[in-house]
PDB file of N, CA and C in Angstrom:
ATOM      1  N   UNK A   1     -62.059  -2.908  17.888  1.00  0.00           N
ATOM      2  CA  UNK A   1     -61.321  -3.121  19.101  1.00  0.00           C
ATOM      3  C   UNK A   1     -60.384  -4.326  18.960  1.00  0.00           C
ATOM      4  N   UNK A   2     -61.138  -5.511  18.603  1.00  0.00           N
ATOM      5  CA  UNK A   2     -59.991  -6.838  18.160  1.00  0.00           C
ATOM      6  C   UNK A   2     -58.742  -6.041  17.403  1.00  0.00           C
ATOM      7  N   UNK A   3     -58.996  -5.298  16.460  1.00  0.00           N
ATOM      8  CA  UNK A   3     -57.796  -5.051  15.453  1.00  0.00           C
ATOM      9  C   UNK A   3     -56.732  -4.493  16.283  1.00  0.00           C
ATOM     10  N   UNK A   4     -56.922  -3.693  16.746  1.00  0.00           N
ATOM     11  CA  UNK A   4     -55.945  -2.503  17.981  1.00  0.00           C
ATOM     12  C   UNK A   4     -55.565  -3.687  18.812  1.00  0.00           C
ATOM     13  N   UNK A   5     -56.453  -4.679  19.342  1.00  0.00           N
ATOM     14  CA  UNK A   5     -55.750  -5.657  20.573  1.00  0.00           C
ATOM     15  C   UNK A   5     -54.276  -6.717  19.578  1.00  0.00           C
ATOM     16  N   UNK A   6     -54.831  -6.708  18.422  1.00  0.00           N
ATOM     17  CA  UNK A   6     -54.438  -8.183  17.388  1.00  0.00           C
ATOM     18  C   UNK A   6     -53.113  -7.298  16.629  1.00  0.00           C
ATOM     19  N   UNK A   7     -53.192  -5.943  16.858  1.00  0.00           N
ATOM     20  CA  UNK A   7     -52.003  -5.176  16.087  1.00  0.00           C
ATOM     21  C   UNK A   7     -51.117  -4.788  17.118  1.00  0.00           C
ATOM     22  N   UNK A   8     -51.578  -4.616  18.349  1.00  0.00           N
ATOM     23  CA  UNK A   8     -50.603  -4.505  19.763  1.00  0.00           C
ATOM     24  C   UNK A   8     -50.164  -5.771  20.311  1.00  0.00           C
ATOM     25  N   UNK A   9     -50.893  -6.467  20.011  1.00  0.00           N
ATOM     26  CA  UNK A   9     -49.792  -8.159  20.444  1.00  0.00           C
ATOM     27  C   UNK A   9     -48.864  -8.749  19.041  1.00  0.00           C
ATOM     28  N   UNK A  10     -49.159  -8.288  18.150  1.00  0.00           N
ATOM     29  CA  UNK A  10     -48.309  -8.869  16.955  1.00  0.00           C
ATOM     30  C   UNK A  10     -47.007  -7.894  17.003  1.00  0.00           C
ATOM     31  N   UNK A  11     -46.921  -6.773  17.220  1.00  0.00           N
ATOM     32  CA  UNK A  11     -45.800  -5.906  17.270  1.00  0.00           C
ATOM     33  C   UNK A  11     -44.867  -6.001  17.249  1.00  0.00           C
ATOM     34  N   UNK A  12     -44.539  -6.300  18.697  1.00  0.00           N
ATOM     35  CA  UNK A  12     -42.801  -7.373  19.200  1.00  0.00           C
ATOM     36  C   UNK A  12     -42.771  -8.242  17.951  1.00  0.00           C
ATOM     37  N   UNK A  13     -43.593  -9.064  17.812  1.00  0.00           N
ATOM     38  CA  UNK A  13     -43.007  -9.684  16.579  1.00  0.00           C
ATOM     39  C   UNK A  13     -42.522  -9.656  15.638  1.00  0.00           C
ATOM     40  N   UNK A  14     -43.214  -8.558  15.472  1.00  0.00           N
ATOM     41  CA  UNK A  14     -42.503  -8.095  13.323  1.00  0.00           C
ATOM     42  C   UNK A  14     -41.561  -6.919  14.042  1.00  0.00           C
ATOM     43  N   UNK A  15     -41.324  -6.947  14.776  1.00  0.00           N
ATOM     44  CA  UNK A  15     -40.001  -6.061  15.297  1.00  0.00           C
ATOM     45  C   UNK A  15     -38.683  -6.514  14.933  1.00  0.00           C
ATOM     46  N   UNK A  16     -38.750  -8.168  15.164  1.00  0.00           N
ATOM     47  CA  UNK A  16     -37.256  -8.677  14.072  1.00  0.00           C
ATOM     48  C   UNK A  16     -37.437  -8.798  12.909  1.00  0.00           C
ATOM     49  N   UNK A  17     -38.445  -8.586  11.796  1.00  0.00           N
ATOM     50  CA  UNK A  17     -38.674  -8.739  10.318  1.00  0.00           C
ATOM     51  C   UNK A  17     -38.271  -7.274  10.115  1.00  0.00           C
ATOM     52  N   UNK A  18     -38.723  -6.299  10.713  1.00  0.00           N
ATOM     53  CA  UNK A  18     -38.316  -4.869  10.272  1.00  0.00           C
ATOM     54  C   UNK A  18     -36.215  -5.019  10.109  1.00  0.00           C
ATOM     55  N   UNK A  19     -35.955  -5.558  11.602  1.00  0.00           N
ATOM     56  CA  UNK A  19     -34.657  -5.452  11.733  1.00  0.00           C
ATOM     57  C   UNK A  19     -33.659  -6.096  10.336  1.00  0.00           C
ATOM     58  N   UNK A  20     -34.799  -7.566   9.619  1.00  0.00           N
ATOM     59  CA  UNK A  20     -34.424  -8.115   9.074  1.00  0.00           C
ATOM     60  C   UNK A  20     -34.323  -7.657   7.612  1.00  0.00           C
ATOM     61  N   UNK A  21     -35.225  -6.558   7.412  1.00  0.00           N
ATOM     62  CA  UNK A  21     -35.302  -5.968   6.089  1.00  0.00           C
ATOM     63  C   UNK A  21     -34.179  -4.779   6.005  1.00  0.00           C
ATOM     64  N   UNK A  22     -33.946  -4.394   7.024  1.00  0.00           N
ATOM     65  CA  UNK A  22     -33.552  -3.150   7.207  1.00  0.00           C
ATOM     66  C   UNK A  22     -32.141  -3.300   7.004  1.00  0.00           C
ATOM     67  N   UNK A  23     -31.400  -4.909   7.405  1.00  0.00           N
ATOM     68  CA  UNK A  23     -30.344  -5.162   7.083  1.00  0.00           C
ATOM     69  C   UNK A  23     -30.177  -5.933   5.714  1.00  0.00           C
ATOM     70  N   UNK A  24     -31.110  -6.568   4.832  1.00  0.00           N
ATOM     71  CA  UNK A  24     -31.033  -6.652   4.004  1.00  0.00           C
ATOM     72  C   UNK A  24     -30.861  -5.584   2.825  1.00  0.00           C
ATOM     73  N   UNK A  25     -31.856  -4.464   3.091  1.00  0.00           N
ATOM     74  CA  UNK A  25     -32.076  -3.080   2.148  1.00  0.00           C
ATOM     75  C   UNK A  25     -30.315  -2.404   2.214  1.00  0.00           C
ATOM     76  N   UNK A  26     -29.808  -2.259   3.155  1.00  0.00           N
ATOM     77  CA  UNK A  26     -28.755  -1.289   3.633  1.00  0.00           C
ATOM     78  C   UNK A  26     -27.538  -2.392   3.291  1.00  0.00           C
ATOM     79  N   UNK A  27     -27.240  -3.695   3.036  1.00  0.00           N
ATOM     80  CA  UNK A  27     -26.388  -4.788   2.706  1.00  0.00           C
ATOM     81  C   UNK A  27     -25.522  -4.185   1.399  1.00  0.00           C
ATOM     82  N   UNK A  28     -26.605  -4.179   0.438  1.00  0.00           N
ATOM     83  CA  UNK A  28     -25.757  -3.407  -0.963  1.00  0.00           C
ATOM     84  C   UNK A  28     -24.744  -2.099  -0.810  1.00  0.00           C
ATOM     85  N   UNK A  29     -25.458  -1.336  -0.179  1.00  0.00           N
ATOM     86  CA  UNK A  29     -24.775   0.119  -0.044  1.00  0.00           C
ATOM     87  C   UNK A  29     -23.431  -0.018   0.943  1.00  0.00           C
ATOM     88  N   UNK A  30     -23.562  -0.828   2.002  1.00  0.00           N
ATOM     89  CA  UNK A  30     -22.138  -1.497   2.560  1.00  0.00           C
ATOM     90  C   UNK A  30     -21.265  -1.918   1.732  1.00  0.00           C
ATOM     91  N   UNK A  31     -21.482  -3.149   0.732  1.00  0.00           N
ATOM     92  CA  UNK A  31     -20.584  -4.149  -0.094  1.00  0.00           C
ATOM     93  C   UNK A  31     -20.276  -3.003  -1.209  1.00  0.00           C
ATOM     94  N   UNK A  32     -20.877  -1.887  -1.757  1.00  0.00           N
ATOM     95  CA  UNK A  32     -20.001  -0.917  -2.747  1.00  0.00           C
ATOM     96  C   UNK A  32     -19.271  -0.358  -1.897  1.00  0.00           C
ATOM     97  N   UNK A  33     -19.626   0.559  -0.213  1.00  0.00           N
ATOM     98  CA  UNK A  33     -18.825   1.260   0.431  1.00  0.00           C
ATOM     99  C   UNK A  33     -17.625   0.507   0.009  1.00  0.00           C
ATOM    100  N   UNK A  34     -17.366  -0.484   0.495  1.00  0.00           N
ATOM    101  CA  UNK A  34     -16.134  -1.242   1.084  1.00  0.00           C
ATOM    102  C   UNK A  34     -15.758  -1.667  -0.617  1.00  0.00           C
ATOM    103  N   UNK A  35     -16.268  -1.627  -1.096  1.00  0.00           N
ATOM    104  CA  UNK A  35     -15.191  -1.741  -2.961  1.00  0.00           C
ATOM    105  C   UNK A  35     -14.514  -0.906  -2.564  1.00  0.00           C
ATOM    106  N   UNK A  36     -15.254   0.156  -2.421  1.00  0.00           N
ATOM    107  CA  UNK A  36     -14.621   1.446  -2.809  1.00  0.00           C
ATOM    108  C   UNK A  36     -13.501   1.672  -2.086  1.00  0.00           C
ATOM    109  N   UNK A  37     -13.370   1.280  -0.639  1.00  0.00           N
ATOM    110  CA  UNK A  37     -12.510   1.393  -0.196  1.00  0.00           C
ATOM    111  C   UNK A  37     -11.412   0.753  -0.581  1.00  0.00           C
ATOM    112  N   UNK A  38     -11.671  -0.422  -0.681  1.00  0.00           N
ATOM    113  CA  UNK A  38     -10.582  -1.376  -1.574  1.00  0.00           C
ATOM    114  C   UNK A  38      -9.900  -0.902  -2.865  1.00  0.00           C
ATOM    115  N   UNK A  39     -10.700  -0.783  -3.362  1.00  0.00           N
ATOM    116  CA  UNK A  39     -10.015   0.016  -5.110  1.00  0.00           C
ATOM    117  C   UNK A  39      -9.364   1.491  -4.838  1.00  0.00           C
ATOM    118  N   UNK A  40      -9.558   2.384  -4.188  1.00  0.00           N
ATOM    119  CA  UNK A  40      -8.808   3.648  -3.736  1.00  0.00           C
ATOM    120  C   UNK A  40      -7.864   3.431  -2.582  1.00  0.00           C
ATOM    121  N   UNK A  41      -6.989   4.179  -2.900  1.00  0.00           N
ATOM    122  CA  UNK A  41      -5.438   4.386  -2.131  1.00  0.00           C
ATOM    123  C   UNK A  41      -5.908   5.899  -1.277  1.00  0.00           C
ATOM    124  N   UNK A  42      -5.799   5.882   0.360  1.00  0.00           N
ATOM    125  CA  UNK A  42      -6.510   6.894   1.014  1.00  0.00           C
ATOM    126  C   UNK A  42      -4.501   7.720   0.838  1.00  0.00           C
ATOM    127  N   UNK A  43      -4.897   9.308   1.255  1.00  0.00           N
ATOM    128  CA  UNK A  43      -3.856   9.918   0.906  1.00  0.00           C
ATOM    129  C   UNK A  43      -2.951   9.211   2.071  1.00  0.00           C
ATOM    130  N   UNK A  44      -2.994   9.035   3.186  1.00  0.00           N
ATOM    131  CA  UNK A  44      -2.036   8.433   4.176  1.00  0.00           C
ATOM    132  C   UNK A  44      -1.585   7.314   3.680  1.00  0.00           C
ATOM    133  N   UNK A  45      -2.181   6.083   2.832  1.00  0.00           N
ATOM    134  CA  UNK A  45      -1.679   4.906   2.575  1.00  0.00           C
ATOM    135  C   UNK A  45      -0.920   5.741   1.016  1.00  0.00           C
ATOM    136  N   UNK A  46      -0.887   6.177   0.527  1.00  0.00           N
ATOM    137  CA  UNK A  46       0.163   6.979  -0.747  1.00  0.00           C
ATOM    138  C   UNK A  46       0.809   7.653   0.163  1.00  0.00           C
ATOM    139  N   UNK A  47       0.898   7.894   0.854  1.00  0.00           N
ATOM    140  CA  UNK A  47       2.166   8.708   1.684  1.00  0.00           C
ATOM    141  C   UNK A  47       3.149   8.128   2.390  1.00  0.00           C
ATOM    142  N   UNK A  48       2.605   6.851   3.242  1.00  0.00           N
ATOM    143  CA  UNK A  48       3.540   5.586   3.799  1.00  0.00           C
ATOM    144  C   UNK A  48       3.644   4.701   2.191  1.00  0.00           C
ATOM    145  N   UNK A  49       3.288   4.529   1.187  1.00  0.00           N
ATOM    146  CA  UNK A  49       4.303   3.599  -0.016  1.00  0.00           C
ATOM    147  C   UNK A  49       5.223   4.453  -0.103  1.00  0.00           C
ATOM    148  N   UNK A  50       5.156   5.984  -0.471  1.00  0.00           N
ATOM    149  CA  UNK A  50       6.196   6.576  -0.941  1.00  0.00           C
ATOM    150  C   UNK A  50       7.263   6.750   0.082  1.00  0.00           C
ATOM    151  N   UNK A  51       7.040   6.615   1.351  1.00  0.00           N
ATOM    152  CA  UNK A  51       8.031   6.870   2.221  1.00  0.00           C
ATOM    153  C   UNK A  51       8.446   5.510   2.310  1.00  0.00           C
ATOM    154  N   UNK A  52       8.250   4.450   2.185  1.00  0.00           N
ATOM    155  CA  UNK A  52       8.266   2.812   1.901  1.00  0.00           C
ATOM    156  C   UNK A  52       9.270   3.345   0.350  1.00  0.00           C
ATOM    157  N   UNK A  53       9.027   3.315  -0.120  1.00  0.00           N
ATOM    158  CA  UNK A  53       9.957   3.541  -1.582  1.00  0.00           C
ATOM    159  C   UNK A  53      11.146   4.343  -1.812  1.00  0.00           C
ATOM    160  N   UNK A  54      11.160   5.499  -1.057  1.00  0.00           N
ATOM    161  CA  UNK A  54      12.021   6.374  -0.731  1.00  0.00           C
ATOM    162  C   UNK A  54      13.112   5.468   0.336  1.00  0.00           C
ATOM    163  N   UNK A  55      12.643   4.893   1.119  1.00  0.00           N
ATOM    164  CA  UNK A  55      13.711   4.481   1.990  1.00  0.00           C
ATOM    165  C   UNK A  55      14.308   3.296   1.315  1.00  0.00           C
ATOM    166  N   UNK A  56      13.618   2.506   0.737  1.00  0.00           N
ATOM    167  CA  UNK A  56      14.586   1.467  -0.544  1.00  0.00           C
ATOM    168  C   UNK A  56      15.332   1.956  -1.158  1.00  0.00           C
ATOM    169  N   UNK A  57      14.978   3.096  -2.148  1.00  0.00           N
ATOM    170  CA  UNK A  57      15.391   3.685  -2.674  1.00  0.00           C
ATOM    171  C   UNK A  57      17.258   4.023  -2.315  1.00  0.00           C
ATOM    172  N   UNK A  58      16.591   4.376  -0.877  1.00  0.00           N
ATOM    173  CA  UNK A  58      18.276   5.303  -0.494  1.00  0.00           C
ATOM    174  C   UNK A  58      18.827   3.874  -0.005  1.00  0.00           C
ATOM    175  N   UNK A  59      18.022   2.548   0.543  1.00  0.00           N
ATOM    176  CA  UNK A  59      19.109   1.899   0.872  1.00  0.00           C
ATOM    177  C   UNK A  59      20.060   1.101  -0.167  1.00  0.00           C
ATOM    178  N   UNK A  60      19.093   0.964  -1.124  1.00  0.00           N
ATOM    179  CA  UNK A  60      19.673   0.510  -2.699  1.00  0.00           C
ATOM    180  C   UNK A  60      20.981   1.438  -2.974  1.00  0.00           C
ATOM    181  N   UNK A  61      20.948   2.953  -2.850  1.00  0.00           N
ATOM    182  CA  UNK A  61      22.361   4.007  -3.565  1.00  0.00           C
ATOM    183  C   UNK A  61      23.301   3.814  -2.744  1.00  0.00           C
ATOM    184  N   UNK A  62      22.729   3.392  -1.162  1.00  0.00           N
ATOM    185  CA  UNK A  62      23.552   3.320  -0.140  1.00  0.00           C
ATOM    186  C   UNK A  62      24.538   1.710  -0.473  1.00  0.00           C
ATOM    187  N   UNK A  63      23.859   0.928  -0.605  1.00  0.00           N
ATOM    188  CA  UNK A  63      24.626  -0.224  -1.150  1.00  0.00           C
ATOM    189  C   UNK A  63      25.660  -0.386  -2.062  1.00  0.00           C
ATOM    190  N   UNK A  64      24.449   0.091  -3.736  1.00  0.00           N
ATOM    191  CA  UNK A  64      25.605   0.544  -4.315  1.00  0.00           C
ATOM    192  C   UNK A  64      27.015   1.492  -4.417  1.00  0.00           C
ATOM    193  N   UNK A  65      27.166   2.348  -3.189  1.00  0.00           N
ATOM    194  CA  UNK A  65      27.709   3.540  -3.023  1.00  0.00           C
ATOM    195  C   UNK A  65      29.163   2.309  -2.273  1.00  0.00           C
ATOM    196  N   UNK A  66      28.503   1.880  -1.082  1.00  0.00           N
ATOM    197  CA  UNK A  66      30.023   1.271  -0.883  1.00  0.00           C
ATOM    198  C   UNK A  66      30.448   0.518  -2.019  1.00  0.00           C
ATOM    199  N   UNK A  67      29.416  -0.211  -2.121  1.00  0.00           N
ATOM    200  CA  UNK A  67      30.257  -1.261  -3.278  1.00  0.00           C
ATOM    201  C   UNK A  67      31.340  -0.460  -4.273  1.00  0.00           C
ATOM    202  N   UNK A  68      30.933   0.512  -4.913  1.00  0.00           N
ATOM    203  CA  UNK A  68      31.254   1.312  -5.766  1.00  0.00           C
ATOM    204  C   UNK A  68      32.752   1.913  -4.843  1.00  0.00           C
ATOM    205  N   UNK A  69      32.836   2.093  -3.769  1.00  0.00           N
ATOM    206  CA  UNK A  69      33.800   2.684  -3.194  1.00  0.00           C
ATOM    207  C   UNK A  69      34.570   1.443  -2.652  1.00  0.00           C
ATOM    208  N   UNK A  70      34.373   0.413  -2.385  1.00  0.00           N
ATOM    209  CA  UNK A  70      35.537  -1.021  -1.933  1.00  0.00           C
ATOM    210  C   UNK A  70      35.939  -1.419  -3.842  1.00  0.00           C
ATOM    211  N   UNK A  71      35.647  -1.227  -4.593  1.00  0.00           N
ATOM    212  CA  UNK A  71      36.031  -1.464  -6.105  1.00  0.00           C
ATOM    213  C   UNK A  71      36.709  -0.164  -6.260  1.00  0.00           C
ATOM    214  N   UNK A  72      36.540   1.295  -6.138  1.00  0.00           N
ATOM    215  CA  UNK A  72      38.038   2.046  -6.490  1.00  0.00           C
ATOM    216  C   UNK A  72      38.927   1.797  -5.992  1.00  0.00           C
ATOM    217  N   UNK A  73      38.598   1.063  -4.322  1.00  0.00           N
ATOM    218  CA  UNK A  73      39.938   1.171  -3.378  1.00  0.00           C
ATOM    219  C   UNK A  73      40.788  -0.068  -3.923  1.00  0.00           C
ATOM    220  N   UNK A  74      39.965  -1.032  -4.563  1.00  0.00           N
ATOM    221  CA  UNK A  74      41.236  -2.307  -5.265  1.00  0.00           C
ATOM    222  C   UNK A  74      41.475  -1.652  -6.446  1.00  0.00           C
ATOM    223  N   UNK A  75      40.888  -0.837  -7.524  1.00  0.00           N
ATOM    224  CA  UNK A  75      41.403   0.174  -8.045  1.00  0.00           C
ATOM    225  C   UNK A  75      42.788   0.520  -8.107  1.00  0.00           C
ATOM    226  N   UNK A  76      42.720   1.613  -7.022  1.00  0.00           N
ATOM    227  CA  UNK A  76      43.543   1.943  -6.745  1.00  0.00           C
ATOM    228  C   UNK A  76      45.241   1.331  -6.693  1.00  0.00           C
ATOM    229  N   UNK A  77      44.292  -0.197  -6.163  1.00  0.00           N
ATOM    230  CA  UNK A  77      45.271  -1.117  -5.720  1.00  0.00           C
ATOM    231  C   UNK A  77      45.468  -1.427  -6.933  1.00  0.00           C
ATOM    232  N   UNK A  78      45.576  -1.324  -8.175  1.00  0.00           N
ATOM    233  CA  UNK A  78      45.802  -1.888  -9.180  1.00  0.00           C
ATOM    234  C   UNK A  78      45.189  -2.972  -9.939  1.00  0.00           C
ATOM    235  N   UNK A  79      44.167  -3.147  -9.458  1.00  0.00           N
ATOM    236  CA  UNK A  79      42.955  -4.555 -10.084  1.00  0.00           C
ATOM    237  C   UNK A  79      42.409  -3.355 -11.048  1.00  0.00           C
ATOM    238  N   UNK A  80      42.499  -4.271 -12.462  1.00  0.00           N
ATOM    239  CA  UNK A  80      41.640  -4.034 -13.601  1.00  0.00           C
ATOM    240  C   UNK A  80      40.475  -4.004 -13.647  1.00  0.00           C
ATOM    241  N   UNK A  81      39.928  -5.307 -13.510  1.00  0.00           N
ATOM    242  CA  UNK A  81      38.369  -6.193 -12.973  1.00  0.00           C
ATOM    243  C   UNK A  81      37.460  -4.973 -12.091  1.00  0.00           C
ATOM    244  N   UNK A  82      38.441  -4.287 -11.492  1.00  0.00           N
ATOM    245  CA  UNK A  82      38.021  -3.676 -10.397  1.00  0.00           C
ATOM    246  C   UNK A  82      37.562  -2.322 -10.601  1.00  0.00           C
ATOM    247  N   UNK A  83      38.293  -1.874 -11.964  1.00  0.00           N
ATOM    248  CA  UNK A  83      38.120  -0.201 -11.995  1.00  0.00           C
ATOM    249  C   UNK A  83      36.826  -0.688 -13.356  1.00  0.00           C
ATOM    250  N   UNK A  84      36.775  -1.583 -13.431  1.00  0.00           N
ATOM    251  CA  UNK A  84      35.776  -1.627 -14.694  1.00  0.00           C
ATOM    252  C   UNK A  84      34.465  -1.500 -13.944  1.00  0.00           C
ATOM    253  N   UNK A  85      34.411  -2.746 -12.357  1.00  0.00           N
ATOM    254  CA  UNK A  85      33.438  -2.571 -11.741  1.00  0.00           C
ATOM    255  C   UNK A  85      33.014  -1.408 -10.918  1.00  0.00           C
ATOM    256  N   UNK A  86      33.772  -0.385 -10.681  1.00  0.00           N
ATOM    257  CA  UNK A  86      33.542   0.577  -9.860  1.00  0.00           C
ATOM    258  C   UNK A  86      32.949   1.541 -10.943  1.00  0.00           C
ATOM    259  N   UNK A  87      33.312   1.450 -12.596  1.00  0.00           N
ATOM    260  CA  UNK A  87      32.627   2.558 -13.686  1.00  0.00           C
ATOM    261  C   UNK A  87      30.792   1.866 -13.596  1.00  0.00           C
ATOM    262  N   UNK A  88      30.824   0.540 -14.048  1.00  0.00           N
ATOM    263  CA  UNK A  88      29.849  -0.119 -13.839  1.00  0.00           C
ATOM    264  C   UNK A  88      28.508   0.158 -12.855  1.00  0.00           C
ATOM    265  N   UNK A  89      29.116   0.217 -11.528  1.00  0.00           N
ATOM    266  CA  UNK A  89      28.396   0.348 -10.379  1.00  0.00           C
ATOM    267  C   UNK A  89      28.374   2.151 -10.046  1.00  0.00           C
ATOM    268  N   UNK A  90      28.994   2.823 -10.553  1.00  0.00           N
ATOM    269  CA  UNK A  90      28.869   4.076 -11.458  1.00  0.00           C
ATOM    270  C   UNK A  90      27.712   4.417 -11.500  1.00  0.00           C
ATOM    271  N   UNK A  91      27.574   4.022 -12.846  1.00  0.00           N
ATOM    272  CA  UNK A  91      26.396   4.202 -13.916  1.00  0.00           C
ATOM    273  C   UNK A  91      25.455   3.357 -13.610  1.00  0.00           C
ATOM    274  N   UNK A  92      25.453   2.216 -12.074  1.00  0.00           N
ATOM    275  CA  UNK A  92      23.839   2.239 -11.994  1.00  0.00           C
ATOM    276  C   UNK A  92      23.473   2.412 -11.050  1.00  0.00           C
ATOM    277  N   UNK A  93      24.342   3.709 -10.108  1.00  0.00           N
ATOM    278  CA  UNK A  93      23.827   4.396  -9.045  1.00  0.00           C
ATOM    279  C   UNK A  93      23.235   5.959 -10.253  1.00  0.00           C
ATOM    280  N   UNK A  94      23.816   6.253 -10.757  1.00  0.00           N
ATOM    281  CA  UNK A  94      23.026   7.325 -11.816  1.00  0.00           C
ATOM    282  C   UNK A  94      21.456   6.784 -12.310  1.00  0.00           C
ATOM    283  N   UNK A  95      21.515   5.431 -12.504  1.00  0.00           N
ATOM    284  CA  UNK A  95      20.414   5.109 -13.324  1.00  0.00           C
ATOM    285  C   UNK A  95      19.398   4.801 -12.129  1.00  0.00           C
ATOM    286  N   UNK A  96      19.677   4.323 -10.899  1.00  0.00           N
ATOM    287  CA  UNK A  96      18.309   4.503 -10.087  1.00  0.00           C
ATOM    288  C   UNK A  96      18.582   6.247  -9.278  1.00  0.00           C
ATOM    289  N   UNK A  97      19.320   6.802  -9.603  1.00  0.00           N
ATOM    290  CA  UNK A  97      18.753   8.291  -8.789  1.00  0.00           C
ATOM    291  C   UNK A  97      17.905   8.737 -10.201  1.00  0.00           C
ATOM    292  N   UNK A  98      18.042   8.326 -11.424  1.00  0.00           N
ATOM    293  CA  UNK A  98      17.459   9.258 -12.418  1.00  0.00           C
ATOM    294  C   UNK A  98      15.870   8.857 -12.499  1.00  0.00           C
ATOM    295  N   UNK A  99      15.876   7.123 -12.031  1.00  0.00           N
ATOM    296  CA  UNK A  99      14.423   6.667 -11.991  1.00  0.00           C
ATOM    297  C   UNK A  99      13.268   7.491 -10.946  1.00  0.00           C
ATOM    298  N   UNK A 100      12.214   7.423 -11.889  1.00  0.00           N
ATOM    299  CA  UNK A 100      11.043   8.111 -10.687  1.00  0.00           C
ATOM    300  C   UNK A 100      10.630   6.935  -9.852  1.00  0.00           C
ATOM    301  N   UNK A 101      10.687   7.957  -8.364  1.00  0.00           N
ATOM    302  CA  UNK A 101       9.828   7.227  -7.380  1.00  0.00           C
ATOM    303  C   UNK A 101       8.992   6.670  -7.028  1.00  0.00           C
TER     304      UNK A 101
END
């Protein structure tokens, strides 16, 4: 009878040691979850870089594109300097459309 009285009043007590093991045991399997999450790219975060890259991308051809077009128009105008830079800026709007994304 003591034991049943001495195991029903100790109870509540080891009620926070259970809590306390229970978060210790389950601690490891959290800290790999969350590697894991860290070291992998989820498909939505690869889908916003590439749309992040794509839009550099075009604002970079877009840059070079005027530039490339205010250098034929002095060109035109007869600047040397100018038609060299417009072949120039040319060939490195070719060289980032040819680069992968």
């Amino acid at each position: 009878m003591r034991a049943i009285l001495l195991a029903l009043l100790t109870a509540p007590m080891l009620a926070g040691c259970f809590s306390a093991v229970k978060t210790v045991v389950t601690a490891p399997v959290k800290a790999v979850g969350q590697v894991a999450d860290w070291t992998t790219t989820s498909q939505d975060e690869s889908d916003r870089n590439r749309g992040r890259a794509m839009r550099e991308r075009e604002e970079r051809l877009g840059k070079l594109s005027r530039q490339r077009d205010k250098a034929a128009e002095k060109c035109r105008s007869g600047n040397e300097q100018q038609c060299e830079r417009a072949e120039v800026l040319d060939h490195e709007i070719e060289a980032t459309m040819a680069a992968p994304i």
